[in-house]
Structures are given as structure tokens and as C-alpha cells.
N, C-alpha and C. Protein backbone atom coordinates (compact mmCIF):
# COMPACT_ATOMS: atom_id res chain seq x y z
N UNK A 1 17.93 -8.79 11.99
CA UNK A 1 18.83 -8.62 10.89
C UNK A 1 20.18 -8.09 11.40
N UNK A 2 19.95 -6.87 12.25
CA UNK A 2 21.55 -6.78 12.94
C UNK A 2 21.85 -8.42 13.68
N UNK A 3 21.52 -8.54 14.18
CA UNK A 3 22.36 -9.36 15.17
C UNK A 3 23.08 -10.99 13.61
N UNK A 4 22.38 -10.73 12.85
CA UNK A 4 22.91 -11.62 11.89
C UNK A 4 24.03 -11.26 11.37
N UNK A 5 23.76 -9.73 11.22
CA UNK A 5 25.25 -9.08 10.79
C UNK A 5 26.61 -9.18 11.51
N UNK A 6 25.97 -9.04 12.85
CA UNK A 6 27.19 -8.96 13.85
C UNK A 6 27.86 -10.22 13.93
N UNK A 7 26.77 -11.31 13.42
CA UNK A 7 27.60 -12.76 13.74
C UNK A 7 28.40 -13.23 12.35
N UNK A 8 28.05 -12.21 11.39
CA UNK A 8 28.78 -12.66 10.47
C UNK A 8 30.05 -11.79 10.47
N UNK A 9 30.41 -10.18 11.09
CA UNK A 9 31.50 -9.90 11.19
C UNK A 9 32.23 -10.19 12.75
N UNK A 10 31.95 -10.76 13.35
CA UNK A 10 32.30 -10.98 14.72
C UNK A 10 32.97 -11.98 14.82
N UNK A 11 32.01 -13.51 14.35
CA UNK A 11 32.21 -14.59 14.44
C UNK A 11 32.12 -15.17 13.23
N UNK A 12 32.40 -14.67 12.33
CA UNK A 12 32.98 -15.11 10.93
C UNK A 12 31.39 -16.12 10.47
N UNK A 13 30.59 -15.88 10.69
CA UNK A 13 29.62 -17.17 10.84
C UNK A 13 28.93 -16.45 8.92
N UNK A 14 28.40 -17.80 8.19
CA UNK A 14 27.72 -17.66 7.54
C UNK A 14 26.30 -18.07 7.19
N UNK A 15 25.21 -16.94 7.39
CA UNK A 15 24.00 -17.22 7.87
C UNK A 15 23.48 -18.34 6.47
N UNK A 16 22.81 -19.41 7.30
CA UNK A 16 21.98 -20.47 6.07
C UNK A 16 20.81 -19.99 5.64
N UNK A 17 20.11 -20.46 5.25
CA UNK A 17 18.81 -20.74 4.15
C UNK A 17 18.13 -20.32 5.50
N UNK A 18 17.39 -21.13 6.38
CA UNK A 18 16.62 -21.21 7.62
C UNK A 18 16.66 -19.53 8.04
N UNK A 19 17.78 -18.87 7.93
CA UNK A 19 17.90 -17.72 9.00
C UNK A 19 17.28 -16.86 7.63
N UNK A 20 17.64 -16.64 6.44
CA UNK A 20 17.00 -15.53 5.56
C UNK A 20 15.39 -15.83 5.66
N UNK A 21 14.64 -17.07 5.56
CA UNK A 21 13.41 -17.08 5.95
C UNK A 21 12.86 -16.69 7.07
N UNK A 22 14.08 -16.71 8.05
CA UNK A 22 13.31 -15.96 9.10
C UNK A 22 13.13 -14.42 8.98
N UNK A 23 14.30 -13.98 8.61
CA UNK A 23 14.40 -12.49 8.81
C UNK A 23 13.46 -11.96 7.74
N UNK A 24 12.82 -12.77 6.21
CA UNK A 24 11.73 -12.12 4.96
C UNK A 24 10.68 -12.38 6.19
N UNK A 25 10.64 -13.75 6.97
CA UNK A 25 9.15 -13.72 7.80
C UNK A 25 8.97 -12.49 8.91
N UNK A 26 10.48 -12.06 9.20
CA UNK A 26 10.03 -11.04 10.14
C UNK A 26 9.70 -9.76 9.64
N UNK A 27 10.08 -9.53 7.92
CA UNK A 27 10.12 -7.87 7.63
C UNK A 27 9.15 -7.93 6.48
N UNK A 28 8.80 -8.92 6.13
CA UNK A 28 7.42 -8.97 5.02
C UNK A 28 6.64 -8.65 5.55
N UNK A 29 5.70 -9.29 6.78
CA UNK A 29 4.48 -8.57 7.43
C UNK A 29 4.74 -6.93 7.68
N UNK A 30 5.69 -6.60 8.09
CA UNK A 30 5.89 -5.05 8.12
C UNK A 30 5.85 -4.37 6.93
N UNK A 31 6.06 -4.53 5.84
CA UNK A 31 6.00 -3.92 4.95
C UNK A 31 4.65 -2.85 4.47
N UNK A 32 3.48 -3.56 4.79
CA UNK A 32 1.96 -3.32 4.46
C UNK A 32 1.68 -2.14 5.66
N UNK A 33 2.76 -2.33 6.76
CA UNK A 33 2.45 -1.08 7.65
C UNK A 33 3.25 -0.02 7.31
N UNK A 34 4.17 -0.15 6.75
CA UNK A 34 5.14 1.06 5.91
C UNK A 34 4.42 1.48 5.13
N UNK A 35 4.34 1.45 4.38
CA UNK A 35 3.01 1.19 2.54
C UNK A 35 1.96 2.24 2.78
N UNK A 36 1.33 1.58 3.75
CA UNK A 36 0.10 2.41 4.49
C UNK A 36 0.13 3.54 5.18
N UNK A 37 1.41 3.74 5.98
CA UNK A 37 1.48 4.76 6.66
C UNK A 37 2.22 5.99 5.17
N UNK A 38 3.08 5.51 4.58
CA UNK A 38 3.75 6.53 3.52
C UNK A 38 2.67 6.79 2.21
N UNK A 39 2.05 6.16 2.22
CA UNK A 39 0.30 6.48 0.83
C UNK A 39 -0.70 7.50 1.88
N UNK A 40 -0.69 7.04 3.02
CA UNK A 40 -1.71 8.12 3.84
C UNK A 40 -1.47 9.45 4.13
N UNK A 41 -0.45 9.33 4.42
CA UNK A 41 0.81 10.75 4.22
C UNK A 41 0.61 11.88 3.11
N UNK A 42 0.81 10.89 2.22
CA UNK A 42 1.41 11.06 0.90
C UNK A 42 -0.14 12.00 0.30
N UNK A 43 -1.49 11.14 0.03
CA UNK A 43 -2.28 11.31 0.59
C UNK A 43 -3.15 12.89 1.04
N UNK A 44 -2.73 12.80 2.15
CA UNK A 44 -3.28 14.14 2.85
C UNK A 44 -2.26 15.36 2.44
N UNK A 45 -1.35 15.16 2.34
CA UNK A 45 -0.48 16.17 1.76
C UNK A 45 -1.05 16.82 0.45
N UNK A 46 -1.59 16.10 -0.33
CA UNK A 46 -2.14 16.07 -1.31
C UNK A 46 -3.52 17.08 -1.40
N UNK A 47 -4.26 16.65 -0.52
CA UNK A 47 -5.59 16.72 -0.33
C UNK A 47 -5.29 18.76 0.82
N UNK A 48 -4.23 18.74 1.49
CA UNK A 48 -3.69 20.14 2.16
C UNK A 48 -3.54 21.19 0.81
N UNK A 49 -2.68 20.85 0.19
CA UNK A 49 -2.67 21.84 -1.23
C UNK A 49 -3.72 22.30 -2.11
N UNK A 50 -4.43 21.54 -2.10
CA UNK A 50 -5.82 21.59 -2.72
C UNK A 50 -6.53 22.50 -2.43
């Protein structure tokens, strides 16, 4: 996602269709590891007060 940025203020470039599917294919699978790690957290913090 940076380097898309940089080519759009660098080299004036405007990213197509093809490149946003790449970058949802690269940060959708990550999401479920964010999710998981901030509910488990979230979680035991929970379960410490108790």
C-alpha cells in the first residue's frame, strides 16, 4: 500500500482496478489475525479484574 502511494505522489501514476484487488487480497487475510489478537487481549484483561 505504501509503495502505491509513493507512485501516486512521485510519479503522478493512478493506481487501476487490478492494484486495489491486490492490496484488499493482501490486507483481508490479515484482518482475522488483528481480530484475534485484540478479542484475546481484550479478553484476559477482562478475566485479570475479576
Amino acid at each position: 500500500m505504501f509503495v502505491t502511494l509513493f507512485g501516486v505522489i512521485w510519479f503522478d501514476e493512478i493506481p487501476d482496478v487490478l492494484t486495489f484487488i491486490g492490496i484488499l487480497l493482501i490486507v483481508l487475510p490479515m484482518m482475522p489475525i488483528n481480530w484475534k489478537k485484540r478479542f484475546s487481549t481484550s479478553k484476559e484483561a477482562i478475566n485479570i479484574s475479576n
